[in-house]
Protein backbone atom coordinates (compact mmCIF):
# COMPACT_ATOMS: atom_id res chain seq x y z
CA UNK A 1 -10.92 -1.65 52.56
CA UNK A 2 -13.70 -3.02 54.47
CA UNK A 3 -16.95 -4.65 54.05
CA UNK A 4 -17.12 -6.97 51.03
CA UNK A 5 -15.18 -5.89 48.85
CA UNK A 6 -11.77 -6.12 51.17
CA UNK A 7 -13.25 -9.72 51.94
CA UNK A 8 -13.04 -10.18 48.48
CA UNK A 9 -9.58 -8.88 47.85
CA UNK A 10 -7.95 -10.67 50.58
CA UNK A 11 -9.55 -13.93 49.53
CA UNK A 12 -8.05 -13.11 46.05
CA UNK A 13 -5.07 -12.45 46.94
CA UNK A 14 -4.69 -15.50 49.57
CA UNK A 15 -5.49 -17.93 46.56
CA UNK A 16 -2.83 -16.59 44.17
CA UNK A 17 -0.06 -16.50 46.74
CA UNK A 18 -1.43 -20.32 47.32
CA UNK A 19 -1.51 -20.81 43.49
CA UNK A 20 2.22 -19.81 43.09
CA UNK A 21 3.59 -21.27 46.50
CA UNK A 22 2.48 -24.98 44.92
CA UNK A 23 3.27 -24.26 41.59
CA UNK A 24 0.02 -23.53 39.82
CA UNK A 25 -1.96 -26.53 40.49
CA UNK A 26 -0.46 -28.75 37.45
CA UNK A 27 0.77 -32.10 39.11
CA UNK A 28 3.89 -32.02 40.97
CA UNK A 29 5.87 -28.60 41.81
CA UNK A 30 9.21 -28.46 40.44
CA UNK A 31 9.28 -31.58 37.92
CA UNK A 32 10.42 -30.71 34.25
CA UNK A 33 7.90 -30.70 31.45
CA UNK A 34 4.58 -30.96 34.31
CA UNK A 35 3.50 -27.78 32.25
CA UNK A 36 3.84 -28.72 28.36
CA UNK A 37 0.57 -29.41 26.63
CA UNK A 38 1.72 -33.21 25.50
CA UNK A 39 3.20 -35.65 26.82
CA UNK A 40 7.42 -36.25 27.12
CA UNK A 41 7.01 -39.79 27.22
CA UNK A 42 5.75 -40.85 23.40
CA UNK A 43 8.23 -42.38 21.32
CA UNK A 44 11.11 -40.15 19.89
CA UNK A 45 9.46 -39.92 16.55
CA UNK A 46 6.37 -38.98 17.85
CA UNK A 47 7.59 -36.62 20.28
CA UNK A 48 9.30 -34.64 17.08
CA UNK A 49 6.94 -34.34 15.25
CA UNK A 50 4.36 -33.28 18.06
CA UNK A 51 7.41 -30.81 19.32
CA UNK A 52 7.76 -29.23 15.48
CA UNK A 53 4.25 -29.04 14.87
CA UNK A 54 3.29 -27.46 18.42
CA UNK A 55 6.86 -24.82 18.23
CA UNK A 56 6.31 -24.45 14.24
CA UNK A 57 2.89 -23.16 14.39
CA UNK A 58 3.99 -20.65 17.01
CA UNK A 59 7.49 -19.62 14.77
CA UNK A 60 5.82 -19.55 11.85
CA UNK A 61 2.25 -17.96 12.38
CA UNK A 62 4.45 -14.01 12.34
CA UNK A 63 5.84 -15.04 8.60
CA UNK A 64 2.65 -16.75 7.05
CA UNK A 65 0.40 -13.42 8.43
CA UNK A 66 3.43 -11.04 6.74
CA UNK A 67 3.56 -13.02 3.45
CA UNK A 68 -0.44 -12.97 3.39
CA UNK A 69 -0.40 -8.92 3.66
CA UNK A 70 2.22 -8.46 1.37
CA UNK A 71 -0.17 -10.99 -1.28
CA UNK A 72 -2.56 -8.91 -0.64
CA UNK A 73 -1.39 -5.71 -0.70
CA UNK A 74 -1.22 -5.88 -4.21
């Protein structure tokens, strides 16, 4: 490839090797819970409840959607 297009490629493919060498650009590379969407240090009740809502909307979404087409099915 030559021209723009390989210019383009290369400069592609420079970043993401970049991005994944320093561990996606989200704080520091390597610490636990730098990639979570909230933040580990709220209180414990807090933290539960932000923990079931966030996992319990992703574990739950498959059976509401299910119960939903079987409802109406009918």
């Amino acid at each position: 490839m030559t021209g723009r297009l390989g210019v383009l490629v290369r400069g592609v493919r420079q970043f993401s090797t970049t991005t994944k060498l320093y561990g996606g650009g989200h704080g520091r590379p390597g610490c636990p819970g730098e990639n979570l969407p909230f933040d580990l240090n709220a209180g414990k009740v807090k933290l539960t409840m932000i923990m079931t809502l966030f996992f319990g909307v992703g574990l739950g979404a498959p059976w509401l959607v299910v119960m939903w087409s079987f409802i109406k099915g009918k």
